[in-house]
PDB file of N, CA and C in Angstrom:
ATOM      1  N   UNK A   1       4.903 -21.984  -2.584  1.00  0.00           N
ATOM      2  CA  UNK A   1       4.357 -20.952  -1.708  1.00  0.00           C
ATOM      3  C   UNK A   1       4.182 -19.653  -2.499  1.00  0.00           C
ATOM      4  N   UNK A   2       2.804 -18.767  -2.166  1.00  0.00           N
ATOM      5  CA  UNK A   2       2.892 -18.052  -3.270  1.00  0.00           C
ATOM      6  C   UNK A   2       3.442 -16.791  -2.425  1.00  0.00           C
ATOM      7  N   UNK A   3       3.864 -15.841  -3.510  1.00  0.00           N
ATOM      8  CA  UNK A   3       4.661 -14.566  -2.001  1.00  0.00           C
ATOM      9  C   UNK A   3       3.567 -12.947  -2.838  1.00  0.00           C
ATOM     10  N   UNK A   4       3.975 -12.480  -1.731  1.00  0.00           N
ATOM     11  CA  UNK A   4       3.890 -11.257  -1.799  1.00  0.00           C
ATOM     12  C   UNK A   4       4.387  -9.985  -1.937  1.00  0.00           C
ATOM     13  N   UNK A   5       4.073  -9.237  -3.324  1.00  0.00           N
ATOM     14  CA  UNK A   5       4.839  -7.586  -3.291  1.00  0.00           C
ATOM     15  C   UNK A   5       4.994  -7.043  -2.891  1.00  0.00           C
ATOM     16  N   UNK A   6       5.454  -5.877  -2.337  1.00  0.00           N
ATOM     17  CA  UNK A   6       4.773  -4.259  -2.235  1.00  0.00           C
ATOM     18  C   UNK A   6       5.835  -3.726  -3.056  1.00  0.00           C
ATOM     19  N   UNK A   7       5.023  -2.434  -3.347  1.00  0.00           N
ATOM     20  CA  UNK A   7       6.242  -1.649  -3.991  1.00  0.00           C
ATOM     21  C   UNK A   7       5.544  -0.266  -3.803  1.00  0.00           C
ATOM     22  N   UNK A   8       7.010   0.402  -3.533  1.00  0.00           N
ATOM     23  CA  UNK A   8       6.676   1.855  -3.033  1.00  0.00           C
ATOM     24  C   UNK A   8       6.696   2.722  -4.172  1.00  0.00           C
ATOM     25  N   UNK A   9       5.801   3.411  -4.357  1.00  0.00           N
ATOM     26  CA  UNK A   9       5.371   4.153  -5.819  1.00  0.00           C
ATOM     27  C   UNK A   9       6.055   5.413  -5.644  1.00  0.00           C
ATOM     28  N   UNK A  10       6.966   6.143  -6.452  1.00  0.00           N
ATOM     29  CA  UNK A  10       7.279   7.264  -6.054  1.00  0.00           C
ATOM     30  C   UNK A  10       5.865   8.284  -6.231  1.00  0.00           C
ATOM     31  N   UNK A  11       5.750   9.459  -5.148  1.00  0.00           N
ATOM     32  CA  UNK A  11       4.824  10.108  -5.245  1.00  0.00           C
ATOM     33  C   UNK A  11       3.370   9.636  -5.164  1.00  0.00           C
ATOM     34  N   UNK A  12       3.313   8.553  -4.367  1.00  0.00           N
ATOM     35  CA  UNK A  12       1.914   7.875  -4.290  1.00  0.00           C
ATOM     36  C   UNK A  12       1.700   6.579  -3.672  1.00  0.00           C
ATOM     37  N   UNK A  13       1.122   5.786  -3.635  1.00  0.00           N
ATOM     38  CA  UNK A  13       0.623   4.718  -3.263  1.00  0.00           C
ATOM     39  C   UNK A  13       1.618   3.562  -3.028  1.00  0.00           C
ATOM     40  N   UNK A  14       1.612   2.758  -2.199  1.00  0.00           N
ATOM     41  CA  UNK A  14       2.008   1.214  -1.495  1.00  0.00           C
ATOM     42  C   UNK A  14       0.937   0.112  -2.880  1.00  0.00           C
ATOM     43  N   UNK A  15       1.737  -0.355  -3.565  1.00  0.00           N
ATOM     44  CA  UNK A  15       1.250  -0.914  -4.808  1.00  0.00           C
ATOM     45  C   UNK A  15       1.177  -2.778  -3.897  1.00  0.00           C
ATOM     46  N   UNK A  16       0.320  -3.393  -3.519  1.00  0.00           N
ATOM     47  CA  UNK A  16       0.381  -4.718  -3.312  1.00  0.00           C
ATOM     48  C   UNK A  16      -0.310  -5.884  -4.226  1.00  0.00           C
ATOM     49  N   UNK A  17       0.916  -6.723  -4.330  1.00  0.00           N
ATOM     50  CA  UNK A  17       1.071  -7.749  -5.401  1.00  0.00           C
ATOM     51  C   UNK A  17       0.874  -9.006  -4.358  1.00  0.00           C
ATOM     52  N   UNK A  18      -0.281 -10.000  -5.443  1.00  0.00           N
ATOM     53  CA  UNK A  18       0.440 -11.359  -4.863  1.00  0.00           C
ATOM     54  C   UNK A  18      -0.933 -12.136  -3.822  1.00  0.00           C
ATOM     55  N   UNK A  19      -0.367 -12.970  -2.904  1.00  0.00           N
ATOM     56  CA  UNK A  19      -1.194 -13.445  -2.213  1.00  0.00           C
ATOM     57  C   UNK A  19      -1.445 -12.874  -1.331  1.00  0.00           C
ATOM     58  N   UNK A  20      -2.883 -12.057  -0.536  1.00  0.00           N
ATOM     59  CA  UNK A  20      -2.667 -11.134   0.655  1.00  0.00           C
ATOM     60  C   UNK A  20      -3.737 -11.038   1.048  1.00  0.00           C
ATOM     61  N   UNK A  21      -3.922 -10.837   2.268  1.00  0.00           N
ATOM     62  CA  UNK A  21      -5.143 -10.409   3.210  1.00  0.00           C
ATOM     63  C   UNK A  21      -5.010  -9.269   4.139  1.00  0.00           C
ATOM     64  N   UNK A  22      -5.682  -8.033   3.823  1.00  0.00           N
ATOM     65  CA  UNK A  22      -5.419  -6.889   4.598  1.00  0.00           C
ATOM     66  C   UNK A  22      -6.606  -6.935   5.861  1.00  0.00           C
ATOM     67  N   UNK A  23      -6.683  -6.390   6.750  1.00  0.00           N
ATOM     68  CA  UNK A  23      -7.560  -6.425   7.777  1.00  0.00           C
ATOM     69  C   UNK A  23      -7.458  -5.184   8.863  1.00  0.00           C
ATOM     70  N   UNK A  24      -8.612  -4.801   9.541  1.00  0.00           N
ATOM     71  CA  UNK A  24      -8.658  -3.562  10.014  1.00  0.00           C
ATOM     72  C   UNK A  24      -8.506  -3.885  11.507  1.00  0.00           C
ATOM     73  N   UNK A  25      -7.987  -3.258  12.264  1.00  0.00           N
ATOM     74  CA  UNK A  25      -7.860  -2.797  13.018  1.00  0.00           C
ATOM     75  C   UNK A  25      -7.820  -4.231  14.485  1.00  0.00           C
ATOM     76  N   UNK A  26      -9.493  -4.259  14.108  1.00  0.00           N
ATOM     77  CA  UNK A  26      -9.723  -5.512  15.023  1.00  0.00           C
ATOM     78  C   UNK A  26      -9.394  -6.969  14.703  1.00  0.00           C
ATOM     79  N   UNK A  27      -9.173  -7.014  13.267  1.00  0.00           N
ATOM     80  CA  UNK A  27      -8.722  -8.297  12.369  1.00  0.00           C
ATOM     81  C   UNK A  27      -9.566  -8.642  11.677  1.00  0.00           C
ATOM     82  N   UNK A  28     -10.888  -7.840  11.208  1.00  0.00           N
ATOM     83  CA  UNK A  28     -11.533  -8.197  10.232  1.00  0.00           C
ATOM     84  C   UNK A  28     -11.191  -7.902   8.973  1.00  0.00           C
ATOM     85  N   UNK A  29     -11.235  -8.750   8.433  1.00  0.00           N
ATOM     86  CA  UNK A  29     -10.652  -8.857   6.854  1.00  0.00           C
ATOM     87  C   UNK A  29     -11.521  -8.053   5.998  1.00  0.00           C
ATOM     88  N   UNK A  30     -11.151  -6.917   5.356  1.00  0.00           N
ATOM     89  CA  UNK A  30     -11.700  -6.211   4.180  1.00  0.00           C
ATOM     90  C   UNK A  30     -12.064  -7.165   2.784  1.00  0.00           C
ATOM     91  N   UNK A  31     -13.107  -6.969   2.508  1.00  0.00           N
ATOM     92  CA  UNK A  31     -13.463  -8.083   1.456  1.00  0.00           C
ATOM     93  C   UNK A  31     -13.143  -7.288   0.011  1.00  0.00           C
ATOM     94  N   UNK A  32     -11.838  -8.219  -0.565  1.00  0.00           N
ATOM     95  CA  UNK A  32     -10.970  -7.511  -1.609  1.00  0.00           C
ATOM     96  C   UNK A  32     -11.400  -8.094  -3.259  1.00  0.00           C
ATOM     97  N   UNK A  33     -12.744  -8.493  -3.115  1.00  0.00           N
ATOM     98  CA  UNK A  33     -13.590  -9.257  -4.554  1.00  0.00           C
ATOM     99  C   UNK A  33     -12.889  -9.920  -5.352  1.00  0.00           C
ATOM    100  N   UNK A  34     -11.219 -10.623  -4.713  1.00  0.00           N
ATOM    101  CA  UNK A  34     -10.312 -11.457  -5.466  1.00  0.00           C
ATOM    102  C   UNK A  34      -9.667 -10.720  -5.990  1.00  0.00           C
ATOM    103  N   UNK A  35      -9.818  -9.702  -5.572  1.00  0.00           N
ATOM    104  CA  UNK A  35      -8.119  -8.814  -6.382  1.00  0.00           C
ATOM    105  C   UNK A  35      -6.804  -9.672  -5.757  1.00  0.00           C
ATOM    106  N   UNK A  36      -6.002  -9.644  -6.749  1.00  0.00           N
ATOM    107  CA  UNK A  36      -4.879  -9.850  -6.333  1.00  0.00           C
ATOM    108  C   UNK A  36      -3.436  -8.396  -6.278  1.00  0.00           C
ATOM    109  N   UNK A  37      -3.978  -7.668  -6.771  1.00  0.00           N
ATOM    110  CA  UNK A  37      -3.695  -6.353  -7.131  1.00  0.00           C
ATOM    111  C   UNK A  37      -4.198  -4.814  -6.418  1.00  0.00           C
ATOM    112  N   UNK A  38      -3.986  -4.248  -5.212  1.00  0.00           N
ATOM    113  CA  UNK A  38      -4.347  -3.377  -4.504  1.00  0.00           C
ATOM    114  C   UNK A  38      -3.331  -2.455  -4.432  1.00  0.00           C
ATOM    115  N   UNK A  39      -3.956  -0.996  -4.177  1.00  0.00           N
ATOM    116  CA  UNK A  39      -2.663  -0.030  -3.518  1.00  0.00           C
ATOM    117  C   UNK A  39      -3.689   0.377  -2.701  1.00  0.00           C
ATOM    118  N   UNK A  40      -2.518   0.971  -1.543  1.00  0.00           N
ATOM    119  CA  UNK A  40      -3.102   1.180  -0.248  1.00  0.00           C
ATOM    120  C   UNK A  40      -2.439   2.722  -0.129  1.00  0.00           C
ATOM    121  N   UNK A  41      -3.247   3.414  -0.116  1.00  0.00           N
ATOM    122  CA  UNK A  41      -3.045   5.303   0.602  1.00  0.00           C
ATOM    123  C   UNK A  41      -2.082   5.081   1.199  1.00  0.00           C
ATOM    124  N   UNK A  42      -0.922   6.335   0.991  1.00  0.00           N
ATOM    125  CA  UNK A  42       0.422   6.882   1.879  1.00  0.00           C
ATOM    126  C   UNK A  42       0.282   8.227   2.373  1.00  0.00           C
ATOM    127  N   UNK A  43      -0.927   8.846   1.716  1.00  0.00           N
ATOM    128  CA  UNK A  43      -0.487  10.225   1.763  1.00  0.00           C
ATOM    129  C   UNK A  43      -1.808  11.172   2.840  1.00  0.00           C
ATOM    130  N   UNK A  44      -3.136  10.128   2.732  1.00  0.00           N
ATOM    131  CA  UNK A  44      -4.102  10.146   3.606  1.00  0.00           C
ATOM    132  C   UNK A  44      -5.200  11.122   3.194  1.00  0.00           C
ATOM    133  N   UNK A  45      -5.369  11.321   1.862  1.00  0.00           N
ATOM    134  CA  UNK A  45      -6.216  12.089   1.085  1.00  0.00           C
ATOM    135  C   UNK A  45      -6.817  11.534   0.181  1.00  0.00           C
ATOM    136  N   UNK A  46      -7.134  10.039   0.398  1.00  0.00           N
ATOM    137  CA  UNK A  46      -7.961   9.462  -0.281  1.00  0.00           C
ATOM    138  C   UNK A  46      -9.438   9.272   0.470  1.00  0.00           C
ATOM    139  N   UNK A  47     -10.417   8.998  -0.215  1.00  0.00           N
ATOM    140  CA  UNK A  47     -11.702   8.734   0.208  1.00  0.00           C
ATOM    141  C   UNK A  47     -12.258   7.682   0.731  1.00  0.00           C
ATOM    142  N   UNK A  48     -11.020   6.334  -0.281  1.00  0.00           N
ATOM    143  CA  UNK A  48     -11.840   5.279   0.130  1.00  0.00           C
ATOM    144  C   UNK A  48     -10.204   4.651   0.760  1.00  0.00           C
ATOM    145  N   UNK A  49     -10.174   5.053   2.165  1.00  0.00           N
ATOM    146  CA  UNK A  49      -8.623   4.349   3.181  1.00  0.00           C
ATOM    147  C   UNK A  49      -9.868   3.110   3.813  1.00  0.00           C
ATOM    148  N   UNK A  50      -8.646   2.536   3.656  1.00  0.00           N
ATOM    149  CA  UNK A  50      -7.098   2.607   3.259  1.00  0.00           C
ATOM    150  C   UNK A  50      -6.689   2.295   1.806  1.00  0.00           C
ATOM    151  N   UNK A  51      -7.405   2.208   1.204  1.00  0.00           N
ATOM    152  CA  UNK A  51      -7.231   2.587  -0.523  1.00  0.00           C
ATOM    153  C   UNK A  51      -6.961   3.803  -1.051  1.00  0.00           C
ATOM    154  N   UNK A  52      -5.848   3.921  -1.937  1.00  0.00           N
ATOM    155  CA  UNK A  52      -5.961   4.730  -2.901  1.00  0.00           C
ATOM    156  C   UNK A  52      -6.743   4.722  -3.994  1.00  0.00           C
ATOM    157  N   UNK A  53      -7.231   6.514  -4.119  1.00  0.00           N
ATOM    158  CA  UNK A  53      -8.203   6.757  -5.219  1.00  0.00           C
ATOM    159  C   UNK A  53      -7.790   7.675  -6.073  1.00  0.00           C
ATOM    160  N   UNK A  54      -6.212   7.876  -5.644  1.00  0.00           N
ATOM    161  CA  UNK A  54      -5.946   8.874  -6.652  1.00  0.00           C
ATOM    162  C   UNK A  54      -5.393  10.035  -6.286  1.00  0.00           C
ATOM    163  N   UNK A  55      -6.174  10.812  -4.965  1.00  0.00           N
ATOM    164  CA  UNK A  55      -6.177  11.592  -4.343  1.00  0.00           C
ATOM    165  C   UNK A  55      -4.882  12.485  -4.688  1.00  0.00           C
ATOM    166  N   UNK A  56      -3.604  11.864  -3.774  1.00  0.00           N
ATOM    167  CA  UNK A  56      -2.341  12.213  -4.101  1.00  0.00           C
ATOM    168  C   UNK A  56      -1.910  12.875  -5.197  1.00  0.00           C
ATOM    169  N   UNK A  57      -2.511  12.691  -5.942  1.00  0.00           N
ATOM    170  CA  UNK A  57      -1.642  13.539  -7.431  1.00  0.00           C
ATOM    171  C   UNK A  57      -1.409  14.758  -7.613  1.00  0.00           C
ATOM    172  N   UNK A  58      -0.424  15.531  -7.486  1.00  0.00           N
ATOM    173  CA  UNK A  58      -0.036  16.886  -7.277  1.00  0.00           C
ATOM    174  C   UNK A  58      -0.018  17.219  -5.823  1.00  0.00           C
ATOM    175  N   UNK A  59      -0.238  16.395  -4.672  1.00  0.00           N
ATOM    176  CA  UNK A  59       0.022  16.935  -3.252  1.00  0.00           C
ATOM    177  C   UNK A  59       0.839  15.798  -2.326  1.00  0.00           C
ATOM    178  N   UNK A  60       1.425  15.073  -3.254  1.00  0.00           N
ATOM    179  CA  UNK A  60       2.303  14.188  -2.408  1.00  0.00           C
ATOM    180  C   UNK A  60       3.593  14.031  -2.718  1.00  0.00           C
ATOM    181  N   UNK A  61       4.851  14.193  -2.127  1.00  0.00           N
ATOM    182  CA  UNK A  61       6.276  14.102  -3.043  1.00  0.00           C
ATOM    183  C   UNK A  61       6.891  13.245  -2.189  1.00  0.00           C
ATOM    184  N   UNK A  62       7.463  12.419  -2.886  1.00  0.00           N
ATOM    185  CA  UNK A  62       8.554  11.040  -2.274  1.00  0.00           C
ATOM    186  C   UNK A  62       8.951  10.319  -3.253  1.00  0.00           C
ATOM    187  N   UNK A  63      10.310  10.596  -3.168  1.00  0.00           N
ATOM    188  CA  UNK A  63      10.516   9.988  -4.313  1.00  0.00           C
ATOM    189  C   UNK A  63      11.216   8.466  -3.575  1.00  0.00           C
ATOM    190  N   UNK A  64      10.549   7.303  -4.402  1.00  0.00           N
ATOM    191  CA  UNK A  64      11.138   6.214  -3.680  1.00  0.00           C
ATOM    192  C   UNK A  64      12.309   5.672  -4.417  1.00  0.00           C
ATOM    193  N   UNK A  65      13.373   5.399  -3.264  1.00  0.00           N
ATOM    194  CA  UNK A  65      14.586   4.752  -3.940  1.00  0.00           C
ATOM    195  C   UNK A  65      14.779   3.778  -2.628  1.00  0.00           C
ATOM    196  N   UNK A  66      15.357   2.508  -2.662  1.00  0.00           N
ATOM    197  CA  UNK A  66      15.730   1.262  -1.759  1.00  0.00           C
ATOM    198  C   UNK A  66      16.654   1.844  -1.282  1.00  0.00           C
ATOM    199  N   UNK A  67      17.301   1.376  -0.115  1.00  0.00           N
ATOM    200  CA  UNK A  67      17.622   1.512   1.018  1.00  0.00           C
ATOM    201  C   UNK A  67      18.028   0.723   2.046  1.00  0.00           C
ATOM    202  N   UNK A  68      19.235   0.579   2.897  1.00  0.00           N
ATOM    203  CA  UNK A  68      19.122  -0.484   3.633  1.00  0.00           C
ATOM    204  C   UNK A  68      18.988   0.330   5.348  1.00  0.00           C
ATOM    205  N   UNK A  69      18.259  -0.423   6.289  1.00  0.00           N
ATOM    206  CA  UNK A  69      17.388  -0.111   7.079  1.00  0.00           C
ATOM    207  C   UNK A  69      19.013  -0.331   8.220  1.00  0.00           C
ATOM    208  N   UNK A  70      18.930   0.659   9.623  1.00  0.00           N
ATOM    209  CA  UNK A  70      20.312   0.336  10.094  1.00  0.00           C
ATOM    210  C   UNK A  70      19.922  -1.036  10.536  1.00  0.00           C
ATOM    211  N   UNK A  71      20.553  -1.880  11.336  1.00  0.00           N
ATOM    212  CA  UNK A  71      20.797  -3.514  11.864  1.00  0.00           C
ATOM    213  C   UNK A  71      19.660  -2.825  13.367  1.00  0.00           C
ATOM    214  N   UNK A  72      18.681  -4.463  13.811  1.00  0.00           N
ATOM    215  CA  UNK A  72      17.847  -4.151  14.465  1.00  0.00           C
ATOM    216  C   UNK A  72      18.578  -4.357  15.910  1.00  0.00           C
ATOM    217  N   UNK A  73      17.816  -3.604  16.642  1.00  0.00           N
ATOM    218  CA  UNK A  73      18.455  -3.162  17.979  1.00  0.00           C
ATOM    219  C   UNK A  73      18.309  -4.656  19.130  1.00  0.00           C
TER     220      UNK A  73
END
């Protein structure tokens, strides 16, 4: 089974690895030309969302470190 990444970029972008299909809203699938390799906008100052283009650089701060989430309700 093949799996899937993400990884949270400090100061920028949702980095996705792997096998994946993103889709908008209604469930149409964005046509990703066989990338297997995408980042997706966090910060909402990119041009082409839900992609990052870069935008972020010098106006986004987060620094990512793991974490455990509290136990679900």
């Amino acid at each position: 089974m093949a799996s899937t990444k993400i990884i949270v970029n400090s100061n920028g972008s949702l980095k996705v690895e792997g096998d994946f299909e993103i889709v908008d809203k209604t469930g149409a699938p964005y046509d990703l030309g066989g990338r297997t390799v995408v980042s997706i906008c966090r910060c909402g100052r990119s041009q082409n969302k839900p992609f990052c283009d870069g935008s972020h650089k010098g106006h986004f701060e987060h620094e990512a470190v793991a974490f455990a989430l509290p136990p679900k309700k």
